[in-house]
Protein backbone atom coordinates (compact mmCIF):
# COMPACT_ATOMS: atom_id res chain seq x y z
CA UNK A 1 15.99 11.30 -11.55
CA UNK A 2 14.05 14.55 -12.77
CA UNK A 3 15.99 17.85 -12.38
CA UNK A 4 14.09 21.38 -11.73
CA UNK A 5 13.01 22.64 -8.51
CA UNK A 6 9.81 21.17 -7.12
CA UNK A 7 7.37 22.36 -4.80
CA UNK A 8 5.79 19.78 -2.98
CA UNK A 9 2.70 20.37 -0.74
CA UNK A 10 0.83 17.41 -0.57
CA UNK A 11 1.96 13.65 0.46
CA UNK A 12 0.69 10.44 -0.92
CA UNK A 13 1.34 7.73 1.50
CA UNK A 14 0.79 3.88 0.50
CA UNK A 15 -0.40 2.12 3.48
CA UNK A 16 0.63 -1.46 4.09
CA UNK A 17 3.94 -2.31 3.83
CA UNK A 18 4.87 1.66 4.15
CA UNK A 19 3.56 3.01 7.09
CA UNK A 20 2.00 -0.38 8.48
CA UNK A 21 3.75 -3.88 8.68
CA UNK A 22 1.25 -5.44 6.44
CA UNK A 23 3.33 -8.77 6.18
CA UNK A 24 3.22 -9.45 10.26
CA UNK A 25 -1.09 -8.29 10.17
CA UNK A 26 -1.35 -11.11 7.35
CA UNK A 27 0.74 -13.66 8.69
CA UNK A 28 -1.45 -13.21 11.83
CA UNK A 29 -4.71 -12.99 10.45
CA UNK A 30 -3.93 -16.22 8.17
CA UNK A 31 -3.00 -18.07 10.93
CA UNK A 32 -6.29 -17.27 13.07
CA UNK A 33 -8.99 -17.66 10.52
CA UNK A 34 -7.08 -20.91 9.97
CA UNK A 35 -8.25 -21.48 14.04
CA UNK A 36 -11.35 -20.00 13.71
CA UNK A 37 -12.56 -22.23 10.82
CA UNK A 38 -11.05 -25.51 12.00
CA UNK A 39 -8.06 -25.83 9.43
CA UNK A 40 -5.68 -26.91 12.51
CA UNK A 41 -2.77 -24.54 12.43
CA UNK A 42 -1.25 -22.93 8.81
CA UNK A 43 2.06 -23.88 8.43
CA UNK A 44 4.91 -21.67 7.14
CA UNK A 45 4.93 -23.36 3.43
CA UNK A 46 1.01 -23.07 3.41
CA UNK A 47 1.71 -19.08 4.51
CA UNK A 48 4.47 -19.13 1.65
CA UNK A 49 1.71 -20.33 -1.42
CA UNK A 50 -0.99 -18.47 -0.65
CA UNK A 51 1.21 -15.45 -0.37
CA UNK A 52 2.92 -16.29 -4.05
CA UNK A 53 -1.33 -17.00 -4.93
CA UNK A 54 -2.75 -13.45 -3.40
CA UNK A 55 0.54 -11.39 -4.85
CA UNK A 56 -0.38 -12.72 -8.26
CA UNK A 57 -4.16 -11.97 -7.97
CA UNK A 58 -3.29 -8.16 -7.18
CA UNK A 59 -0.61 -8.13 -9.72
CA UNK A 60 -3.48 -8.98 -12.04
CA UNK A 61 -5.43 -6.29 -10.49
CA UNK A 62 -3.58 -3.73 -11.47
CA UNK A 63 -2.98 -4.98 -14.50
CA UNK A 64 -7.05 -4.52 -15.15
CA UNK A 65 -7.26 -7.71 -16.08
CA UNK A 66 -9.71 -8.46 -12.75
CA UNK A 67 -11.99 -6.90 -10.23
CA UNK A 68 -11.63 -6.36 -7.10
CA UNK A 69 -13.61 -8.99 -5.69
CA UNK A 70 -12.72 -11.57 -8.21
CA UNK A 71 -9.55 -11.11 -5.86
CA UNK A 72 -10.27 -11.52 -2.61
CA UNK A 73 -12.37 -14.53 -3.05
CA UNK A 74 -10.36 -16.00 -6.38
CA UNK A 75 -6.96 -15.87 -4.37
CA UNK A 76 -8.57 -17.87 -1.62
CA UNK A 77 -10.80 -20.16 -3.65
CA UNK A 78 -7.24 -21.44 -5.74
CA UNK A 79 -5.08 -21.26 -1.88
CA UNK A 80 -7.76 -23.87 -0.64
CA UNK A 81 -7.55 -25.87 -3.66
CA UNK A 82 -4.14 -26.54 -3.93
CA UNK A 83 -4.16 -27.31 0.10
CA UNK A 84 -7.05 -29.64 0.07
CA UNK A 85 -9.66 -27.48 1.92
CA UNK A 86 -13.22 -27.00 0.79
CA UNK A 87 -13.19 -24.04 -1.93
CA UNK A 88 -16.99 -23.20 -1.13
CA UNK A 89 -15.99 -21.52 2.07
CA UNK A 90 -13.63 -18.95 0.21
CA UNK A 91 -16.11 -16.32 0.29
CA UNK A 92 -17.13 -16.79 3.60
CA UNK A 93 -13.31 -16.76 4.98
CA UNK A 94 -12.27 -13.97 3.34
CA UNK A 95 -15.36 -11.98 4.99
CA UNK A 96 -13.80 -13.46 8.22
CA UNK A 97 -10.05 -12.48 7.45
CA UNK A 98 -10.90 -9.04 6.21
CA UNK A 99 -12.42 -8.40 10.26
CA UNK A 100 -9.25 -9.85 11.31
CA UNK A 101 -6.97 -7.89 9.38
CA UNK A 102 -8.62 -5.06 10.95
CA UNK A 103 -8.02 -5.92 14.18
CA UNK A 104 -4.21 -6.41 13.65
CA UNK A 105 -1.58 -3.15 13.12
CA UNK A 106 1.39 -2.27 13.72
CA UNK A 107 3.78 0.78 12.08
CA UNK A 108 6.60 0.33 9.98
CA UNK A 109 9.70 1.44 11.24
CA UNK A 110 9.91 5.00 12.17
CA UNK A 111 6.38 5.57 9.76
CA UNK A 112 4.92 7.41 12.59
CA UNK A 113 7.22 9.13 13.73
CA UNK A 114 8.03 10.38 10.28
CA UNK A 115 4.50 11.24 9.71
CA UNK A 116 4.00 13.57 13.03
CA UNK A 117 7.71 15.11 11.44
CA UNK A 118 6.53 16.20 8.21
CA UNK A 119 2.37 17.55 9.16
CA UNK A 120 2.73 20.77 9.74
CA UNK A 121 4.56 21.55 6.70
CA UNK A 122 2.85 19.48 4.39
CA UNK A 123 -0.36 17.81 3.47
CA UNK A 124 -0.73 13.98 4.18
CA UNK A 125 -3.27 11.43 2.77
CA UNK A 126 -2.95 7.98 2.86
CA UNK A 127 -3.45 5.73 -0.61
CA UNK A 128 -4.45 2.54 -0.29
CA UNK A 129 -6.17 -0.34 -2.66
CA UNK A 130 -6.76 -2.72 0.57
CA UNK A 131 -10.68 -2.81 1.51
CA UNK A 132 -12.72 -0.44 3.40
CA UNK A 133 -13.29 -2.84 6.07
CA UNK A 134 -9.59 -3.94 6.82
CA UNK A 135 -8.16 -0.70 6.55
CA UNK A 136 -10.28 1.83 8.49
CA UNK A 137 -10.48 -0.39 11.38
CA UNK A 138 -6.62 -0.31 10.99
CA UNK A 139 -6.08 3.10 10.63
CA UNK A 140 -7.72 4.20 13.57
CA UNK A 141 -6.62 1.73 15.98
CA UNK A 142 -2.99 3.17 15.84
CA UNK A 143 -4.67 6.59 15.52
CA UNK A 144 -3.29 7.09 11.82
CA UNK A 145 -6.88 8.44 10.71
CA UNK A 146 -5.93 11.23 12.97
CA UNK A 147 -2.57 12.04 11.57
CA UNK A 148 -3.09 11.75 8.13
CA UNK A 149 -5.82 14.14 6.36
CA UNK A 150 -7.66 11.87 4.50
CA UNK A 151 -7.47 8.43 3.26
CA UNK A 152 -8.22 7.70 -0.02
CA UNK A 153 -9.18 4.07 -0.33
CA UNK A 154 -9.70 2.65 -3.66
CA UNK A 155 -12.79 0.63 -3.07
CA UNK A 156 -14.50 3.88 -2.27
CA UNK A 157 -12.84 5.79 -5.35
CA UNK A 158 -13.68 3.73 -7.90
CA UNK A 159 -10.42 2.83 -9.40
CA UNK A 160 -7.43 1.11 -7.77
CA UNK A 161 -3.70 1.63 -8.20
CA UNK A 162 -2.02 2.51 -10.82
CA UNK A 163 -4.76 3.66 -12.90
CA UNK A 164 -4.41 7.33 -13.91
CA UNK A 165 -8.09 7.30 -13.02
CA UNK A 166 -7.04 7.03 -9.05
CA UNK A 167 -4.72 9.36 -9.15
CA UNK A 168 -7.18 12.22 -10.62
CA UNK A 169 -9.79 11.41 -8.41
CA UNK A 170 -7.33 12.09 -5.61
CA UNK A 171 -6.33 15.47 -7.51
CA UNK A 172 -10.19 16.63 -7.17
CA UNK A 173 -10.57 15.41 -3.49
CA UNK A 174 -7.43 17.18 -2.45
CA UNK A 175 -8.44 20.04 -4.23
CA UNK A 176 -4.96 20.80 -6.81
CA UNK A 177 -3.73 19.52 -10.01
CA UNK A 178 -0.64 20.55 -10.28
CA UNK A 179 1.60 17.46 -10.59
CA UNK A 180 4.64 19.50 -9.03
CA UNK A 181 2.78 19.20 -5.62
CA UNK A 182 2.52 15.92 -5.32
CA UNK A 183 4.86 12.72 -4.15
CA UNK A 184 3.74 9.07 -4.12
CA UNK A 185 5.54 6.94 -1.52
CA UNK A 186 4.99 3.38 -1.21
CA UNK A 187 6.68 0.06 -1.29
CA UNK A 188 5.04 -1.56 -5.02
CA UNK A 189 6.59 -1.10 -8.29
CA UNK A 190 3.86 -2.23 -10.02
CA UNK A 191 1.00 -0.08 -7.87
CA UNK A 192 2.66 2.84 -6.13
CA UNK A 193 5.49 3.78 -8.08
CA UNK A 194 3.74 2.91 -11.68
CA UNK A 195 0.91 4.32 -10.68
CA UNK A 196 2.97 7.89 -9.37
CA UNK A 197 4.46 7.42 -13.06
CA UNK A 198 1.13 7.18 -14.81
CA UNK A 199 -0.05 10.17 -12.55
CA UNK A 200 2.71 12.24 -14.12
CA UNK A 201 3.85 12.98 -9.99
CA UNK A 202 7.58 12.42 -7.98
CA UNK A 203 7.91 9.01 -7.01
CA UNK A 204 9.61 7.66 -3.57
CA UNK A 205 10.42 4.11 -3.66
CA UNK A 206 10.58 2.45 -0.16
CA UNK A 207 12.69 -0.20 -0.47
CA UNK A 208 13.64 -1.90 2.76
CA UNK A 209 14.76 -4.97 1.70
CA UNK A 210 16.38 -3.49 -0.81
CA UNK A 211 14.57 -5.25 -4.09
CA UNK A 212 15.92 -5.05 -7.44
CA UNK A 213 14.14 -2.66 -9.93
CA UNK A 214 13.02 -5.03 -12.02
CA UNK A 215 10.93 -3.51 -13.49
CA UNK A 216 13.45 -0.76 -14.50
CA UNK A 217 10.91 2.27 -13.48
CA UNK A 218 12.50 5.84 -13.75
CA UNK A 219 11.91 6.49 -10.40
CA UNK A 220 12.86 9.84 -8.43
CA UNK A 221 13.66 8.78 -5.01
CA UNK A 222 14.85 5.30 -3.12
CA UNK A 223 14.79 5.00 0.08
CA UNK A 224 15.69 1.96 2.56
CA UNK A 225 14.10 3.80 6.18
CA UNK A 226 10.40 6.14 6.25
CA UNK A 227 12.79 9.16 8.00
CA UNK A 228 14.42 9.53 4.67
CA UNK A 229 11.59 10.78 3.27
CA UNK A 230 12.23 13.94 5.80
CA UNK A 231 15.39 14.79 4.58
CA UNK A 232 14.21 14.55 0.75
CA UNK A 233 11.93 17.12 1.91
CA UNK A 234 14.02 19.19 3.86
CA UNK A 235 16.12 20.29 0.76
CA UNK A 236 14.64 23.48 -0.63
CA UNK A 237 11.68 23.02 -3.37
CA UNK A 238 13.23 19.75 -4.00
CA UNK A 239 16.82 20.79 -5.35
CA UNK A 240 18.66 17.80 -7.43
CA UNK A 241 20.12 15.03 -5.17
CA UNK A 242 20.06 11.35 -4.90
CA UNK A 243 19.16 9.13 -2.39
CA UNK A 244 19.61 5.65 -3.61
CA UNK A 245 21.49 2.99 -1.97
């Protein structure tokens, strides 16, 4: 945990799986493109691989090992393989699930309600590496484009999660780059937290389910509920403490 006083102005907010319930919108939208495209229904084991499939694709990601797009249809194109289902139609199902993950969202645990807390002290943005399509349609149908100040979506930035690159576009957007005003909050190791690390920024660790660090990341903050994040903040140009469970 760093020591020092910090003065923190300006929020970096992951989006799914921090302030949205990105594991219920998926398991959804899985589940009805299956419908749409006449797969019959996806059972829970099918759910289960292509999970294990898509979290390897974006580990891989941010690794820089592949584009963007060479994940969203790859993940899909080796899922269908493995089940049986014609691999031609990858491309054209993800186009279909990206529209559906739009139209699902729902908030993590107190995320709103932590979010109306903190904006009139403090800046908010969300950052995100899902697509353009899935995640503005998201944002605003909970009204979250409204609360937050801008979303920086990596599709649109040029550079995903954890690249330093992201991180210092977001420094010229928001207008600052001093590293003492910033705090990344998300639920990844790998993306939000190695990323915040790269960026040279505090790091906030969401961990609900309470995950190992296996990665053994020097993280600042741990947290296991969003309204933690308010008390972090309450304390005074951020004077030493820990919150780890």
């Amino acid at each position: 945990m760093r020591k020092g006083k910090k003065s923190i102005k300006y929020i970096l907010w992951d989006i799914d799986g921090t302030l949205l319930d990105f594991e219920l919108t998926e398991n959804k939208a899985i589940r009805e493109c299956f419908k749409d495209f006449n797969f019959g229904n996806c059972s829970d084991k099918q759910l289960e691989d292509y999970k294990k499939i898509n979290n390897k694709y974006w580990k891989r990601l941010e690794n820089g090992e592949i584009s963007k797009k060479e994940v969203l249809e790859g993940r899909f194109v080796e899922f269908f393989l493995k089940n049986g289902i014609d691999s031609d139609i990858a491309l054209e199902f993800n186009e279909a699930y990206q529209i559906c993950i739009g139209n699902i969202a729902y908030y993590m645990k107190n995320a709103k309600e932590t979010v109306l807390a903190l904006k009139t002290k403090y800046k908010q943005y969300g950052a995100t590496n899902g697509t353009i399509v899935a995640q503005e349609k998201r944002l605003e149908k909970l009204g979250l484009d409204k609360l937050l100040d801008d979303v920086f979506i990596s599709e649109r930035m040029g550079f995903e999660k954890p690249s330093i690159n992201y991180y210092e576009t977001v420094f010229e957007k928001v207008g600052s780059h001093n590293l003492e005003e910033y705090i990344m909050i998300g639920d990844s190791l790998t993306s939000d937290m190695q990323g915040g690390i790269n960026a040279g920024i505090t790091t906030c660790w969401f961990n609900a389910n309470k995950k190992e660090n296996d990665k053994k990341l020097n993280i600042d903050y741990e947290i296991n509920d969003l309204k933690e994040v308010i008390d972090i903040l309450s304390y005074t140009n951020f004077a030493p403490m820990i919150l780890r469970k």
